[in-house]
C-alpha atoms as a PDB file:
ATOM      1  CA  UNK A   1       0.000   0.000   0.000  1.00  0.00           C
ATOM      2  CA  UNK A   2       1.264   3.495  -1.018  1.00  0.00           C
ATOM      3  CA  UNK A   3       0.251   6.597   0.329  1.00  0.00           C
ATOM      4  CA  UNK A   4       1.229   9.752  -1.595  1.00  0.00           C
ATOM      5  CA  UNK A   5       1.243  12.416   0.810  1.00  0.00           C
ATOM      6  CA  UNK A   6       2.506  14.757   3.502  1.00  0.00           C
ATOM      7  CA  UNK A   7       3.607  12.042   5.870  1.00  0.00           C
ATOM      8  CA  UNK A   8       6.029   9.518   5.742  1.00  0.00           C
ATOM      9  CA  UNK A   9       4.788   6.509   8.032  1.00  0.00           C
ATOM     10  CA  UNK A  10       6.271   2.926   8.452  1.00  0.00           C
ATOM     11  CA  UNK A  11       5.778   0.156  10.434  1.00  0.00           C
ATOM     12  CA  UNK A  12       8.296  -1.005  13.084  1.00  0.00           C
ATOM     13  CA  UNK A  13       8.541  -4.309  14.475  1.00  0.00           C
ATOM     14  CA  UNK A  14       9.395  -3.579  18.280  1.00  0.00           C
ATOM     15  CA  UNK A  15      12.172  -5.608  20.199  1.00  0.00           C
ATOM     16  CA  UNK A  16       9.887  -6.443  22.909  1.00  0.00           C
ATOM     17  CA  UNK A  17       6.777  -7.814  20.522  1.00  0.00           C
ATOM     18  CA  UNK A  18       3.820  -5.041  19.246  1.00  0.00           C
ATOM     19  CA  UNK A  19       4.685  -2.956  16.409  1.00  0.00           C
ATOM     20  CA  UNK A  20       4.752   0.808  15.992  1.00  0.00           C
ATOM     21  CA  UNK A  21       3.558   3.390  13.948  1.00  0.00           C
ATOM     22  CA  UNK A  22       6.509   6.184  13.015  1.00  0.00           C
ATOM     23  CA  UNK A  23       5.146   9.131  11.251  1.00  0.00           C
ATOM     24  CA  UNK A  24       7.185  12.119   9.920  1.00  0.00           C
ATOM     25  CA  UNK A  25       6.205  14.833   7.839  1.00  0.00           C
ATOM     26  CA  UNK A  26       7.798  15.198   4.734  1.00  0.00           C
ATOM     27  CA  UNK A  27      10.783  17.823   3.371  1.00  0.00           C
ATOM     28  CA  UNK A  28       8.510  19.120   1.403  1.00  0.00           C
ATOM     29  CA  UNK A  29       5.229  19.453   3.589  1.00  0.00           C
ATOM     30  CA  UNK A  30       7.909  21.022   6.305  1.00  0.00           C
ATOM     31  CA  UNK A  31       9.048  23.969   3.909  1.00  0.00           C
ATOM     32  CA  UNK A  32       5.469  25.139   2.903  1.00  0.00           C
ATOM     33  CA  UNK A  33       3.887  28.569   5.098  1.00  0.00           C
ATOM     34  CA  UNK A  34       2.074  27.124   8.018  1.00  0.00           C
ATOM     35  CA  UNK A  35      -1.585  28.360   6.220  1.00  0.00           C
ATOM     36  CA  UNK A  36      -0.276  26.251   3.235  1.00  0.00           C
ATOM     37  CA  UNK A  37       0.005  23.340   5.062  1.00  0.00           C
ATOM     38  CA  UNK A  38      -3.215  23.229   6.654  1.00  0.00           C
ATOM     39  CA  UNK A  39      -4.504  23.446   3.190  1.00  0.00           C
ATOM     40  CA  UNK A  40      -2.794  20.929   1.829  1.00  0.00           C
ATOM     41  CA  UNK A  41      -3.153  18.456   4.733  1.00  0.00           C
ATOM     42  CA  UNK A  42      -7.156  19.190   4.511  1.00  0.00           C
ATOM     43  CA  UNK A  43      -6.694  18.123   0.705  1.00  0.00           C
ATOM     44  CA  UNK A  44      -4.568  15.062   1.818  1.00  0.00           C
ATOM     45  CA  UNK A  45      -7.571  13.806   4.164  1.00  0.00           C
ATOM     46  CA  UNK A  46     -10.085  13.895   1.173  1.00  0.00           C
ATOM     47  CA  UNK A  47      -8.037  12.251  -1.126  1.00  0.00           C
ATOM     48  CA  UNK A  48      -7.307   9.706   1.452  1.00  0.00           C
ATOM     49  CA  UNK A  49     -11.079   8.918   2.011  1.00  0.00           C
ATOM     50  CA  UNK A  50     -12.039   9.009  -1.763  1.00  0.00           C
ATOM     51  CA  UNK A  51      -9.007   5.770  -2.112  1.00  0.00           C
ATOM     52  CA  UNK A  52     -10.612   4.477   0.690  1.00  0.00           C
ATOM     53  CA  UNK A  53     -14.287   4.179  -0.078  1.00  0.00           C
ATOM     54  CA  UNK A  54     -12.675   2.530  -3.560  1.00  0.00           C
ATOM     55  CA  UNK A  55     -11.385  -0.168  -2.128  1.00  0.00           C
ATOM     56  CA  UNK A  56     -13.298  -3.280  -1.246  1.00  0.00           C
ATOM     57  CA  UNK A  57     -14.994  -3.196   2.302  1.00  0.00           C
ATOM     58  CA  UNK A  58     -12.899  -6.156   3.654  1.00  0.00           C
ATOM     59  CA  UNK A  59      -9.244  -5.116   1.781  1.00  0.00           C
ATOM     60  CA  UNK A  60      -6.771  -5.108   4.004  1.00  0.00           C
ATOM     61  CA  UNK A  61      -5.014  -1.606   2.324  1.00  0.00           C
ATOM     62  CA  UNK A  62      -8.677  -0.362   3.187  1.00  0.00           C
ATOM     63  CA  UNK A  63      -8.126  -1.156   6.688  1.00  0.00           C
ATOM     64  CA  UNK A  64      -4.323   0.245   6.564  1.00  0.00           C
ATOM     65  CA  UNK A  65      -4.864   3.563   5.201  1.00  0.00           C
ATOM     66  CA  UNK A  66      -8.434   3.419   7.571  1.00  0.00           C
ATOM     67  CA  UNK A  67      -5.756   3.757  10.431  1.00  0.00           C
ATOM     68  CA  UNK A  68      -3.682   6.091   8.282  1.00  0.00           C
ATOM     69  CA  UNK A  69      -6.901   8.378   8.121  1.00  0.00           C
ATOM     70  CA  UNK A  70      -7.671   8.315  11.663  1.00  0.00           C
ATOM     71  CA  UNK A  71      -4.403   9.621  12.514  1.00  0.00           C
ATOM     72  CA  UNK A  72      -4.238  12.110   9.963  1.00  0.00           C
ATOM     73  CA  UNK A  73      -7.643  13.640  11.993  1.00  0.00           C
ATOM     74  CA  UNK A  74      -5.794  14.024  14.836  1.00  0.00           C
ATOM     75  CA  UNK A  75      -3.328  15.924  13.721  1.00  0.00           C
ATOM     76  CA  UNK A  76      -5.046  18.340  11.301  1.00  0.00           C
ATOM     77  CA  UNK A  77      -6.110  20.656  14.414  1.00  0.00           C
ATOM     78  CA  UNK A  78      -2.619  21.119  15.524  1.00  0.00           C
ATOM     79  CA  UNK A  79      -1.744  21.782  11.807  1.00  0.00           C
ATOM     80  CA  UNK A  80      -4.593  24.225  11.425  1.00  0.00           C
ATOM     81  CA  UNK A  81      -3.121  26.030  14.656  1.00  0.00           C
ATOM     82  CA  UNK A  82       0.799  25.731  13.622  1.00  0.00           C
ATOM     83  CA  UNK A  83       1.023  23.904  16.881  1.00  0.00           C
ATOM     84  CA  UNK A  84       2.761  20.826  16.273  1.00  0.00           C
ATOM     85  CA  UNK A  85       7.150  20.226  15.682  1.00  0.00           C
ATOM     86  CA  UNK A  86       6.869  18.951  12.041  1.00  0.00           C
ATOM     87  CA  UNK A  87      10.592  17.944  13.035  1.00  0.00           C
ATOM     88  CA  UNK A  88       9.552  15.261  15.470  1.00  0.00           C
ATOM     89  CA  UNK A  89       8.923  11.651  14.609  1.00  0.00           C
ATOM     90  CA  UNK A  90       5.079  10.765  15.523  1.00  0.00           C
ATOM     91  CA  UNK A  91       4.812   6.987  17.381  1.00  0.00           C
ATOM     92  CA  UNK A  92       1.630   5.328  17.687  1.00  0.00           C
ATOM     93  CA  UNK A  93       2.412   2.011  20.045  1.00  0.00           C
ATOM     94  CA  UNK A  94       0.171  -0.806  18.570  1.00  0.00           C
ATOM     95  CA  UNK A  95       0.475  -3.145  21.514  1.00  0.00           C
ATOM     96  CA  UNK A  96      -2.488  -4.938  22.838  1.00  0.00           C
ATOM     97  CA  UNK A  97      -4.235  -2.683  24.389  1.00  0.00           C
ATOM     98  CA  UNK A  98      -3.222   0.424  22.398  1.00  0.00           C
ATOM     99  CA  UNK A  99      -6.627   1.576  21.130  1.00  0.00           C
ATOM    100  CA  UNK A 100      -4.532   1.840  17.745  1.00  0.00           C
ATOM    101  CA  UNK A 101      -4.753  -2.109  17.782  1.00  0.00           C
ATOM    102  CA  UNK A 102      -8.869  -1.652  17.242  1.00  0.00           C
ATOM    103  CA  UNK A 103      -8.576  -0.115  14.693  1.00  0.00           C
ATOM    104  CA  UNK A 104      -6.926  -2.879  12.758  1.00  0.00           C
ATOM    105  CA  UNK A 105     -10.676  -5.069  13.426  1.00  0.00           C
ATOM    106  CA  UNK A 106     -12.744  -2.536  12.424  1.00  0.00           C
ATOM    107  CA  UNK A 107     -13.415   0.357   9.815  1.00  0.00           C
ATOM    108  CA  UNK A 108     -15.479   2.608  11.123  1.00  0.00           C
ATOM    109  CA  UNK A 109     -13.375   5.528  10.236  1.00  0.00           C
ATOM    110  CA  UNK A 110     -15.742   6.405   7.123  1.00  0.00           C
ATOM    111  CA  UNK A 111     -18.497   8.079   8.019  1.00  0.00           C
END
């Protein structure tokens, strides 16, 4: 699964079992003027929910970038306000009981 956008996320296999989601912004989402960004982040989200609904209900890229979107909500506030390090690496633990985790069983994301 590819997403083309502002972020740059992988998936990390932690030492201790669970995985991790690291998320950085890119170079080139980092350079843009902070009321750029927010627009361009906002135009990120609804491209990322128009490949979503494409993709069959029970894909599992649906269910990846399903995550992918979630996240992306969360930070599109603290974009919006030009409160957030675009410098620092973004980890979402996906242990057990991480509430990341339930989001990998279900796709509610879509509204």
């Amino acid at each position: 699964m590819r997403i083309d956008g502002p972020l740059n996320i992988g998936l990390v296999d932690e030492p201790g079992g669970g995985r991790s989601l690291h998320v950085d912004f890119t170079d080139v989402f980092r350079a843009l003027p902070a009321d750029r960004r927010a627009a361009v982040f906002r135009d990120y989200l609804r491209r990322l929910e128009t490949q979503i609904r494409a993709l069959p209900a029970d894909s599992r890229d649906r269910q990846g970038m399903a995550i992918i979107l979630q996240l992306a909500r969360e930070l599109l506030p603290p974009i919006e306000a030009d409160e957030i390090d675009l410098e620092e690496t973004i980890v979402v633990e996906m242990g057990g009981a991480a509430p990341l985790a339930e989001l990998l069983r279900t796709d509610d994301t879509l509204h």
